[in-house]
C-alpha atoms as a PDB file:
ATOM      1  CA  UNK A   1      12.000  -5.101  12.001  1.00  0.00           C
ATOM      2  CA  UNK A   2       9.703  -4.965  15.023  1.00  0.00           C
ATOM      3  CA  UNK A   3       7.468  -7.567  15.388  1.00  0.00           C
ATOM      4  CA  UNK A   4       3.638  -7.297  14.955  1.00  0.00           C
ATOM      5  CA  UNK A   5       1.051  -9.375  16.181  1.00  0.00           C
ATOM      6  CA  UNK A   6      -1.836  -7.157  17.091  1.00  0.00           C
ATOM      7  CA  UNK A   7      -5.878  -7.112  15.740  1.00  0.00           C
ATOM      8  CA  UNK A   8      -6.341  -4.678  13.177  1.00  0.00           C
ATOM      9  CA  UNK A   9      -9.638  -3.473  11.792  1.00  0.00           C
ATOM     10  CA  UNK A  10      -9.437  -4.355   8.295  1.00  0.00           C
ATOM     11  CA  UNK A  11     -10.548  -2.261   5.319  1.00  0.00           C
ATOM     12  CA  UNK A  12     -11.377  -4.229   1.807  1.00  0.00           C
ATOM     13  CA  UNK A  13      -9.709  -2.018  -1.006  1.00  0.00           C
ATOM     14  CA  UNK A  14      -8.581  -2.220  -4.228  1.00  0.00           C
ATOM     15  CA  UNK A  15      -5.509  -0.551  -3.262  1.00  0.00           C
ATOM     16  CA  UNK A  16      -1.798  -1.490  -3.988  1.00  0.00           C
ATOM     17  CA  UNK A  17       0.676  -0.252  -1.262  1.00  0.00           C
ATOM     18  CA  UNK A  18       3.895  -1.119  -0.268  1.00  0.00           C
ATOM     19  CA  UNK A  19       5.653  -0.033   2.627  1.00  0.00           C
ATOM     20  CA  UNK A  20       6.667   4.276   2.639  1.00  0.00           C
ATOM     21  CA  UNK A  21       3.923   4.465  -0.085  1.00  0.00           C
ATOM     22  CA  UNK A  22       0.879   7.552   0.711  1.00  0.00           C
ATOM     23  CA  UNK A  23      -2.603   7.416  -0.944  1.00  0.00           C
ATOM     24  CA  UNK A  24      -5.528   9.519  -0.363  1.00  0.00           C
ATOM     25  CA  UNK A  25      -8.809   7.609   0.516  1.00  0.00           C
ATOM     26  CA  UNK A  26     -12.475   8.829   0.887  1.00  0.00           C
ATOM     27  CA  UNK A  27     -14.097   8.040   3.859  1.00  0.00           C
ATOM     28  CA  UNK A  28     -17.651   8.234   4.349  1.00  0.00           C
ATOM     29  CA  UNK A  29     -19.768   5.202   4.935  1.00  0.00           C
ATOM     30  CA  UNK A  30     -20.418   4.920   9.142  1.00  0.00           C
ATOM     31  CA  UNK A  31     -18.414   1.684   9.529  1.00  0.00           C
ATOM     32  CA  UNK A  32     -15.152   3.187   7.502  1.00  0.00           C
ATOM     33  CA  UNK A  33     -15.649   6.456   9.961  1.00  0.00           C
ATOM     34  CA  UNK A  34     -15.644   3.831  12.881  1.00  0.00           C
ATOM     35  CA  UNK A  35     -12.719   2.438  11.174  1.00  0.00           C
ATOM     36  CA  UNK A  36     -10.541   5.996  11.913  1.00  0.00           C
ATOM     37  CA  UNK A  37     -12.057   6.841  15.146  1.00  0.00           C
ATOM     38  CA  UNK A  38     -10.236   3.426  16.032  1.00  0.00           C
ATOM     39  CA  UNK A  39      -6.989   3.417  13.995  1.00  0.00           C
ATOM     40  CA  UNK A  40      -6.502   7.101  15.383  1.00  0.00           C
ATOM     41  CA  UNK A  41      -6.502   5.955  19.095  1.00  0.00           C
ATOM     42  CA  UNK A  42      -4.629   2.929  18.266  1.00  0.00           C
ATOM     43  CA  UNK A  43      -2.006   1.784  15.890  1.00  0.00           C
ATOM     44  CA  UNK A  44      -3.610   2.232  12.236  1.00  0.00           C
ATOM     45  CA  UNK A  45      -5.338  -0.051   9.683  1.00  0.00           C
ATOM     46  CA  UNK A  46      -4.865  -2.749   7.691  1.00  0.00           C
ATOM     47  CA  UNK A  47      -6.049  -1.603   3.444  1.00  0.00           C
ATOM     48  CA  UNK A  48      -6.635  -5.527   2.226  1.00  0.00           C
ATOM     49  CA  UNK A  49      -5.979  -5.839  -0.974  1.00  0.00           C
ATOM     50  CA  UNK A  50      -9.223  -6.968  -3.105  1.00  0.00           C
ATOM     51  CA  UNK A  51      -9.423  -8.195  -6.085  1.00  0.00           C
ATOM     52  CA  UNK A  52     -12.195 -10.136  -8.118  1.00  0.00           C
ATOM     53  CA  UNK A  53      -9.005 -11.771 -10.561  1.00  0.00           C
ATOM     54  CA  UNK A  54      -6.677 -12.107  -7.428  1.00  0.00           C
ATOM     55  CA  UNK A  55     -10.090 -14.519  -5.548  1.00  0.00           C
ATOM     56  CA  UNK A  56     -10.406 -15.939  -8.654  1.00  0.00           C
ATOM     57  CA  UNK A  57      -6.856 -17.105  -9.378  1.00  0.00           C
ATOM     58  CA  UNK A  58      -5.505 -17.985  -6.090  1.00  0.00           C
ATOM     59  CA  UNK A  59      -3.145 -20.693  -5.588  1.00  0.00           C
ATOM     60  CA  UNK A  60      -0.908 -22.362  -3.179  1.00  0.00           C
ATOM     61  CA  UNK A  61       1.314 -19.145  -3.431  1.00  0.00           C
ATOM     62  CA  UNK A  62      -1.328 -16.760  -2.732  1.00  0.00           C
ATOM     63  CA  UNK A  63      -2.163 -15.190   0.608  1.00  0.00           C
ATOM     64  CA  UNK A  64      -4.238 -12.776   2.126  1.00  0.00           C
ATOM     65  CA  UNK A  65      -2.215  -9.546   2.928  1.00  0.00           C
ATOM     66  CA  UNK A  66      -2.804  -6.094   3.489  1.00  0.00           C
ATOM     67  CA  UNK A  67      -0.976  -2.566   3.437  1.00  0.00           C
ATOM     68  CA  UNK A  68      -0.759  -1.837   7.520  1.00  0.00           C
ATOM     69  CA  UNK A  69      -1.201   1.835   7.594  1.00  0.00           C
ATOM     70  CA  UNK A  70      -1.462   5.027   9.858  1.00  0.00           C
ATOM     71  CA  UNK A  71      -3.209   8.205   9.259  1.00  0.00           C
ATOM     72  CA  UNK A  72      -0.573  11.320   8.166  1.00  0.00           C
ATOM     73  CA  UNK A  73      -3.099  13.856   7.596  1.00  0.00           C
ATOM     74  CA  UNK A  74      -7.163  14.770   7.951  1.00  0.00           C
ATOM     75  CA  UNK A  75      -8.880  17.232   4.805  1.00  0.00           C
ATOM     76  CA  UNK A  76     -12.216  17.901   3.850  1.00  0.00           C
ATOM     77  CA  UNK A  77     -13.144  17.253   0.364  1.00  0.00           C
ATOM     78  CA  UNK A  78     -15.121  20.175  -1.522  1.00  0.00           C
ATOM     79  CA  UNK A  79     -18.378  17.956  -1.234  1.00  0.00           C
ATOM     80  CA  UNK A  80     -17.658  17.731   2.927  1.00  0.00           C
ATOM     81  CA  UNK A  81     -16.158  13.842   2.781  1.00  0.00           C
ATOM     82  CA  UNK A  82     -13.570  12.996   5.048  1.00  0.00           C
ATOM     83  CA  UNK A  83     -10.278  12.987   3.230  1.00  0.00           C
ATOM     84  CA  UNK A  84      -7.504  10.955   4.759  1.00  0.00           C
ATOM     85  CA  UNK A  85      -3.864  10.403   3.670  1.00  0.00           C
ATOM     86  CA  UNK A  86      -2.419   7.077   4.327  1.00  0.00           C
ATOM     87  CA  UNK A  87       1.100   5.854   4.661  1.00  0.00           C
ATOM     88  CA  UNK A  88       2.025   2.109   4.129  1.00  0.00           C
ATOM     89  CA  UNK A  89       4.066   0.740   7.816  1.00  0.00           C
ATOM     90  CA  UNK A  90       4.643  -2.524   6.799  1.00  0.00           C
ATOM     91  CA  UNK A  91       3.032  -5.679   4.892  1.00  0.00           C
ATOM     92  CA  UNK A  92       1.137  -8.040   6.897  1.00  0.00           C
ATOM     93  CA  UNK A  93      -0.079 -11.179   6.934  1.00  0.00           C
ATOM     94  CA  UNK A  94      -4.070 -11.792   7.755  1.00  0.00           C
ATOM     95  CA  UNK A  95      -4.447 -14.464   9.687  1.00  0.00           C
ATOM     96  CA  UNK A  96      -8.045 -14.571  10.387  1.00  0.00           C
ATOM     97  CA  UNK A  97     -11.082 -12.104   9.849  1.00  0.00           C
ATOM     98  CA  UNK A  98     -13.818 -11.016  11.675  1.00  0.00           C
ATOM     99  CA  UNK A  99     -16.562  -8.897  11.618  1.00  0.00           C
ATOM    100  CA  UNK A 100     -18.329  -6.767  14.378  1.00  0.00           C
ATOM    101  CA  UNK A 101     -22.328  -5.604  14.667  1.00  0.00           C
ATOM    102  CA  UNK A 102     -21.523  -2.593  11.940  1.00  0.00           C
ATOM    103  CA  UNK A 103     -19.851  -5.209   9.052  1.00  0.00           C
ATOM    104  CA  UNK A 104     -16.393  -3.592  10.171  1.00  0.00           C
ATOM    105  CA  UNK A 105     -13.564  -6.193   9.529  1.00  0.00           C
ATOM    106  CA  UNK A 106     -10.784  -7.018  11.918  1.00  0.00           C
ATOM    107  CA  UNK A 107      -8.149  -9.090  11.676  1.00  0.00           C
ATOM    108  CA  UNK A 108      -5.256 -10.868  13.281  1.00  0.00           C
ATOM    109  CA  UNK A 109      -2.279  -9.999  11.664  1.00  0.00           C
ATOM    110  CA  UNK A 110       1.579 -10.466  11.698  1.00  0.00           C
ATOM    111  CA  UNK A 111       4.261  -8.392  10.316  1.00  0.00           C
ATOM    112  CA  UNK A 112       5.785 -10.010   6.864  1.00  0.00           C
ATOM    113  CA  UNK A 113       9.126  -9.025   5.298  1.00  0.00           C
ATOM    114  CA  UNK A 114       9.427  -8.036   1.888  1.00  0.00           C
ATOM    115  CA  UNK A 115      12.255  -6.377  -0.408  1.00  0.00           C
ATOM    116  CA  UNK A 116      10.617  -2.731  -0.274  1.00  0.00           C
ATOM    117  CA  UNK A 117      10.825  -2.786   3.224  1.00  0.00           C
ATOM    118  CA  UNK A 118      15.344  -2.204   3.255  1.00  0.00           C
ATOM    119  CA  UNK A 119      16.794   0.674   2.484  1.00  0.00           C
ATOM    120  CA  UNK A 120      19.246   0.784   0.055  1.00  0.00           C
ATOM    121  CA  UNK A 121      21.901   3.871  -0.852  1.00  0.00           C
ATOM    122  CA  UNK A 122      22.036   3.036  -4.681  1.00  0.00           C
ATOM    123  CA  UNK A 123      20.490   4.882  -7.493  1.00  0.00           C
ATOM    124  CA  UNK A 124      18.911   3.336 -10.686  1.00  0.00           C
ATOM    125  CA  UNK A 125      19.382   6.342 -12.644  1.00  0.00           C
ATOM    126  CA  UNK A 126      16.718   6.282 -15.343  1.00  0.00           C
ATOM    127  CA  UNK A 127      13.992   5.075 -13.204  1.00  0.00           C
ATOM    128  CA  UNK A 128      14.489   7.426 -10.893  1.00  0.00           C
ATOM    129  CA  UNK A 129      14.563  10.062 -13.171  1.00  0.00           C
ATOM    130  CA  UNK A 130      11.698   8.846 -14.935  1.00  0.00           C
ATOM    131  CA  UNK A 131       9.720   8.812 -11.644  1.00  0.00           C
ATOM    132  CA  UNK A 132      10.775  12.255 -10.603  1.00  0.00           C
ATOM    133  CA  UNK A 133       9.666  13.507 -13.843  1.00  0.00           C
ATOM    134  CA  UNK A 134       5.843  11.499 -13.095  1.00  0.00           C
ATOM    135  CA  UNK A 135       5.905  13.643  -9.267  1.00  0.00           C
ATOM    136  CA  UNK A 136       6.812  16.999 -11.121  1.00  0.00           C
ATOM    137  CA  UNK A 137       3.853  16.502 -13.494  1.00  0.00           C
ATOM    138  CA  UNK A 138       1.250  15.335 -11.205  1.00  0.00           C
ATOM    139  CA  UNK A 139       0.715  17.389  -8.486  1.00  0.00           C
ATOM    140  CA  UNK A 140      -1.597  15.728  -6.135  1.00  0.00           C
ATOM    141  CA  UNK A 141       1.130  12.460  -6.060  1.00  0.00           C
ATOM    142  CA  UNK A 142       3.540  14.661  -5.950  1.00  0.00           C
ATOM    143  CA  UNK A 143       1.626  16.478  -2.793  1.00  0.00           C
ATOM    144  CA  UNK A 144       1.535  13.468  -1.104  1.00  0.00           C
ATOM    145  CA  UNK A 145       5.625  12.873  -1.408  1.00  0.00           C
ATOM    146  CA  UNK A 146       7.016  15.639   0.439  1.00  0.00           C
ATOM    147  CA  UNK A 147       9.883  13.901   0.866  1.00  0.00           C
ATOM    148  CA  UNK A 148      11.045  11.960  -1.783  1.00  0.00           C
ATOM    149  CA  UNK A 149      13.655   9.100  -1.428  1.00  0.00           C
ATOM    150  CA  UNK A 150      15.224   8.725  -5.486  1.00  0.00           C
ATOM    151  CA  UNK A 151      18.750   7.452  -4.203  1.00  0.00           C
ATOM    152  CA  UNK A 152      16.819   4.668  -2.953  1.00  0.00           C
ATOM    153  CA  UNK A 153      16.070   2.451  -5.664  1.00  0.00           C
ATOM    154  CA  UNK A 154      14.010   0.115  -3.428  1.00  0.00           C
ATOM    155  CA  UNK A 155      11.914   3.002  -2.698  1.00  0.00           C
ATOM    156  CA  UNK A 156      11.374   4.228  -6.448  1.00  0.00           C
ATOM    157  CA  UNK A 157      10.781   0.733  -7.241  1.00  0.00           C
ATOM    158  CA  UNK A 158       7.914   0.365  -4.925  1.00  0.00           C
ATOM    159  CA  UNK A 159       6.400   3.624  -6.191  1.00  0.00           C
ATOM    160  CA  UNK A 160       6.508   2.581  -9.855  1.00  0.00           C
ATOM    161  CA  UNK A 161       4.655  -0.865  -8.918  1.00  0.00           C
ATOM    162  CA  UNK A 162       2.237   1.217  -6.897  1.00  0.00           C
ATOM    163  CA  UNK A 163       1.464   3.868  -9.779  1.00  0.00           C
ATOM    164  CA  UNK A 164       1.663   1.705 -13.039  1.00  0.00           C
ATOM    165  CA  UNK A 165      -1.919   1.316 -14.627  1.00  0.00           C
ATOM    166  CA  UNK A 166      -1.305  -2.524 -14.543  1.00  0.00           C
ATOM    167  CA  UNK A 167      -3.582  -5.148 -13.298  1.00  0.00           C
ATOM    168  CA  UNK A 168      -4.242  -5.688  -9.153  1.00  0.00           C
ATOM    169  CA  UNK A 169      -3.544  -9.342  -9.742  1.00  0.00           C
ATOM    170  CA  UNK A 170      -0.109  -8.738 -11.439  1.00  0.00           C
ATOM    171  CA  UNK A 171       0.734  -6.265  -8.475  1.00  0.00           C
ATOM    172  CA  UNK A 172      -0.231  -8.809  -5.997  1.00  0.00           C
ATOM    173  CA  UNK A 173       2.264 -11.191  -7.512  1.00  0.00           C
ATOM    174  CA  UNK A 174       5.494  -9.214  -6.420  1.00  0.00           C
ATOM    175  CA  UNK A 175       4.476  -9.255  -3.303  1.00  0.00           C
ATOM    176  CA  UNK A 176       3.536 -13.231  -2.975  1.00  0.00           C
ATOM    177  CA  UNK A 177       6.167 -14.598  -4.895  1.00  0.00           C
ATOM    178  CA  UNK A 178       8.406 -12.268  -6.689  1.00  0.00           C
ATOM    179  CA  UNK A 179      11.618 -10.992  -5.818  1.00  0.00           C
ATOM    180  CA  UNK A 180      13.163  -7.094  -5.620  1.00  0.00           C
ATOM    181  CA  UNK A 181      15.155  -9.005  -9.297  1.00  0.00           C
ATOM    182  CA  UNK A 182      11.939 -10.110 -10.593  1.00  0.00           C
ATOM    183  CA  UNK A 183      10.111  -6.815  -9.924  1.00  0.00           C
ATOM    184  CA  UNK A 184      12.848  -4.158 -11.248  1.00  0.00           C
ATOM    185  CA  UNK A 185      12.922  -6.200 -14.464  1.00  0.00           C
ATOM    186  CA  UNK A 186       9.744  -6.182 -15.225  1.00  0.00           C
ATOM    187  CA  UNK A 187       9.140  -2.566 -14.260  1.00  0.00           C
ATOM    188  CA  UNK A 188      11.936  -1.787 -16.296  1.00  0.00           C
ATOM    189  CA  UNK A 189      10.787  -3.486 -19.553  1.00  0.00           C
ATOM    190  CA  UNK A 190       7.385  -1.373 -18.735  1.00  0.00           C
ATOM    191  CA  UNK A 191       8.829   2.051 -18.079  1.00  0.00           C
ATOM    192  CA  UNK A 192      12.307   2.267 -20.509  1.00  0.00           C
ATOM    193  CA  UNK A 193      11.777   0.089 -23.081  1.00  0.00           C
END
Protein backbone atom coordinates (compact mmCIF):
# COMPACT_ATOMS: atom_id res chain seq x y z
CA UNK A 1 0.00 0.00 0.00
CA UNK A 2 1.31 3.46 -0.85
CA UNK A 3 1.95 5.57 1.80
CA UNK A 4 -0.09 8.74 2.68
CA UNK A 5 0.80 11.57 4.59
CA UNK A 6 -0.77 14.57 2.96
CA UNK A 7 -3.49 17.48 4.48
CA UNK A 8 -6.85 16.69 3.56
CA UNK A 9 -9.86 18.94 3.90
CA UNK A 10 -12.03 17.08 6.11
CA UNK A 11 -15.80 16.66 5.82
CA UNK A 12 -17.88 15.69 9.23
CA UNK A 13 -20.44 12.91 8.10
CA UNK A 14 -22.35 10.38 9.37
CA UNK A 15 -21.16 8.16 6.77
CA UNK A 16 -19.74 4.54 7.00
CA UNK A 17 -17.23 3.68 4.16
CA UNK A 18 -14.72 1.31 3.71
CA UNK A 19 -12.30 1.16 1.11
CA UNK A 20 -13.98 0.32 -2.90
CA UNK A 21 -17.30 1.43 -1.24
CA UNK A 22 -19.45 4.52 -3.53
CA UNK A 23 -22.09 6.79 -1.87
CA UNK A 24 -23.87 9.66 -3.24
CA UNK A 25 -23.61 12.94 -1.16
CA UNK A 26 -25.43 16.36 -1.50
CA UNK A 27 -23.43 19.19 -1.68
CA UNK A 28 -24.61 22.55 -1.20
CA UNK A 29 -23.54 24.66 1.70
CA UNK A 30 -20.44 27.23 0.31
CA UNK A 31 -17.73 25.62 2.48
CA UNK A 32 -18.69 21.80 1.25
CA UNK A 33 -18.60 23.45 -2.53
CA UNK A 34 -15.07 24.81 -1.49
CA UNK A 35 -14.50 21.41 -0.25
CA UNK A 36 -14.77 19.88 -4.19
CA UNK A 37 -13.33 22.77 -5.94
CA UNK A 38 -10.22 21.55 -3.78
CA UNK A 39 -10.45 17.73 -3.69
CA UNK A 40 -10.99 18.00 -7.61
CA UNK A 41 -7.57 19.76 -8.19
CA UNK A 42 -5.96 17.69 -5.66
CA UNK A 43 -6.14 14.24 -4.28
CA UNK A 44 -9.83 13.91 -2.72
CA UNK A 45 -11.39 14.19 0.77
CA UNK A 46 -11.40 12.79 3.86
CA UNK A 47 -15.72 11.82 4.96
CA UNK A 48 -14.97 11.71 9.04
CA UNK A 49 -17.01 9.61 10.51
CA UNK A 50 -19.43 11.43 13.19
CA UNK A 51 -21.20 10.17 15.58
CA UNK A 52 -22.95 11.62 18.81
CA UNK A 53 -22.72 7.63 20.50
CA UNK A 54 -19.19 7.08 18.90
CA UNK A 55 -17.97 10.95 21.02
CA UNK A 56 -19.79 9.73 23.66
CA UNK A 57 -18.31 6.25 24.13
CA UNK A 58 -14.80 6.62 23.17
CA UNK A 59 -12.12 4.76 24.75
CA UNK A 60 -8.53 3.93 24.63
CA UNK A 61 -9.38 1.89 21.40
CA UNK A 62 -11.10 4.57 19.66
CA UNK A 63 -9.64 6.91 17.07
CA UNK A 64 -10.51 9.48 14.82
CA UNK A 65 -10.65 8.12 11.17
CA UNK A 66 -12.15 8.94 8.07
CA UNK A 67 -13.16 7.35 4.57
CA UNK A 68 -10.29 9.11 2.15
CA UNK A 69 -12.21 9.57 -0.98
CA UNK A 70 -12.15 10.91 -4.67
CA UNK A 71 -14.88 12.20 -6.76
CA UNK A 72 -16.16 9.39 -9.65
CA UNK A 73 -18.88 11.37 -11.00
CA UNK A 74 -20.73 15.12 -10.97
CA UNK A 75 -25.06 15.15 -11.36
CA UNK A 76 -27.49 17.63 -10.73
CA UNK A 77 -30.24 16.78 -8.46
CA UNK A 78 -33.93 17.65 -9.72
CA UNK A 79 -33.96 20.63 -7.12
CA UNK A 80 -30.36 21.98 -8.88
CA UNK A 81 -27.95 20.55 -5.79
CA UNK A 82 -24.73 19.35 -6.64
CA UNK A 83 -24.76 15.58 -6.65
CA UNK A 84 -21.45 13.85 -6.20
CA UNK A 85 -20.52 10.13 -6.14
CA UNK A 86 -17.79 9.14 -3.86
CA UNK A 87 -15.49 6.19 -3.79
CA UNK A 88 -13.69 5.09 -0.52
CA UNK A 89 -9.34 5.04 -1.39
CA UNK A 90 -8.29 4.01 1.75
CA UNK A 91 -8.87 4.49 5.70
CA UNK A 92 -6.95 7.08 7.36
CA UNK A 93 -5.89 8.14 10.38
CA UNK A 94 -6.60 12.03 11.52
CA UNK A 95 -3.96 13.25 13.12
CA UNK A 96 -4.85 16.75 13.78
CA UNK A 97 -7.72 19.19 12.60
CA UNK A 98 -7.97 22.47 11.53
CA UNK A 99 -10.18 24.88 10.37
CA UNK A 100 -9.83 27.77 7.76
CA UNK A 101 -11.82 31.44 7.59
CA UNK A 102 -15.06 29.46 5.93
CA UNK A 103 -15.32 26.59 9.04
CA UNK A 104 -13.82 24.10 6.32
CA UNK A 105 -11.88 21.28 8.18
CA UNK A 106 -8.50 19.97 7.21
CA UNK A 107 -6.58 17.51 8.48
CA UNK A 108 -3.29 15.72 8.65
CA UNK A 109 -3.73 12.34 7.86
CA UNK A 110 -1.89 8.96 7.32
CA UNK A 111 -2.87 5.96 5.46
CA UNK A 112 -4.10 2.96 7.97
CA UNK A 113 -4.41 -0.71 6.97
CA UNK A 114 -7.40 -2.59 7.49
CA UNK A 115 -8.81 -6.15 6.34
CA UNK A 116 -11.17 -4.61 3.50
CA UNK A 117 -8.36 -3.13 2.01
CA UNK A 118 -6.77 -7.08 0.39
CA UNK A 119 -8.17 -8.69 -2.14
CA UNK A 120 -9.08 -12.01 -1.79
CA UNK A 121 -10.20 -14.74 -4.74
CA UNK A 122 -12.68 -16.69 -2.41
CA UNK A 123 -16.38 -16.66 -2.45
CA UNK A 124 -18.73 -16.81 0.64
CA UNK A 125 -21.51 -18.12 -1.26
CA UNK A 126 -24.65 -17.07 0.59
CA UNK A 127 -23.54 -13.67 1.39
CA UNK A 128 -22.71 -12.98 -1.77
CA UNK A 129 -25.72 -14.10 -3.11
CA UNK A 130 -27.66 -12.44 -0.61
CA UNK A 131 -25.93 -9.13 -1.50
CA UNK A 132 -26.38 -9.52 -5.20
CA UNK A 133 -29.94 -10.08 -4.65
CA UNK A 134 -29.95 -6.38 -2.29
CA UNK A 135 -28.04 -4.59 -5.81
CA UNK A 136 -30.73 -6.24 -8.16
CA UNK A 137 -33.53 -4.77 -6.00
CA UNK A 138 -32.27 -1.41 -5.33
CA UNK A 139 -31.41 0.38 -8.15
CA UNK A 140 -29.74 3.52 -7.15
CA UNK A 141 -26.96 1.12 -4.99
CA UNK A 142 -26.96 -0.92 -7.54
CA UNK A 143 -26.21 2.29 -10.00
CA UNK A 144 -23.47 3.14 -8.08
CA UNK A 145 -21.73 -0.61 -8.42
CA UNK A 146 -21.10 -0.92 -11.95
CA UNK A 147 -18.74 -3.25 -11.31
CA UNK A 148 -19.34 -5.56 -8.77
CA UNK A 149 -16.60 -7.71 -7.06
CA UNK A 150 -18.89 -11.03 -5.38
CA UNK A 151 -15.83 -13.53 -5.67
CA UNK A 152 -14.30 -11.27 -3.31
CA UNK A 153 -15.60 -11.92 -0.04
CA UNK A 154 -13.59 -9.07 1.54
CA UNK A 155 -15.30 -6.85 -0.78
CA UNK A 156 -19.01 -8.15 -0.12
CA UNK A 157 -18.15 -8.04 3.41
CA UNK A 158 -17.37 -4.42 3.43
CA UNK A 159 -20.56 -3.66 1.50
CA UNK A 160 -22.82 -5.52 3.94
CA UNK A 161 -21.18 -3.48 7.00
CA UNK A 162 -21.64 -0.37 4.90
CA UNK A 163 -25.47 -1.03 4.01
CA UNK A 164 -26.83 -2.79 7.23
CA UNK A 165 -29.34 -0.40 9.11
CA UNK A 166 -27.14 -0.94 12.28
CA UNK A 167 -25.83 1.63 14.59
CA UNK A 168 -22.66 4.18 13.45
CA UNK A 169 -21.03 3.25 16.72
CA UNK A 170 -21.22 -0.57 16.08
CA UNK A 171 -19.80 0.12 12.46
CA UNK A 172 -17.05 2.13 13.86
CA UNK A 173 -16.02 -0.81 15.98
CA UNK A 174 -14.82 -3.11 13.01
CA UNK A 175 -12.83 -0.73 11.96
CA UNK A 176 -11.01 0.21 15.51
CA UNK A 177 -10.74 -3.03 16.89
CA UNK A 178 -12.34 -5.83 15.08
CA UNK A 179 -10.97 -8.22 12.82
CA UNK A 180 -12.09 -9.45 8.97
CA UNK A 181 -13.16 -12.97 11.72
CA UNK A 182 -14.94 -10.77 14.01
CA UNK A 183 -16.79 -8.81 11.29
CA UNK A 184 -17.99 -11.82 8.88
CA UNK A 185 -19.43 -13.44 12.01
CA UNK A 186 -21.33 -11.01 13.09
CA UNK A 187 -22.61 -9.98 9.67
CA UNK A 188 -23.40 -13.40 9.19
CA UNK A 189 -25.55 -13.97 12.33
CA UNK A 190 -27.35 -10.56 10.96
CA UNK A 191 -27.93 -11.48 7.35
CA UNK A 192 -28.47 -15.70 7.36
CA UNK A 193 -29.60 -16.48 10.48
Amino acid sequence: MKELNATLPIFPLPVFLLPEGVTKLRIFEPRYLKMVSTATSGQGFVIWLQDIKISANESATSMPWGSWVEIINFDQGDDGILEIDVKCKSLVVIKSIAHDENNLHFGDVSRIAHWSDTHVNITNGQLSRSLANVFAENDSLNNLYPKKVLNDSHWVLARWLEILPIELNVKNAFVVSYSFKDAKAFVESVILE
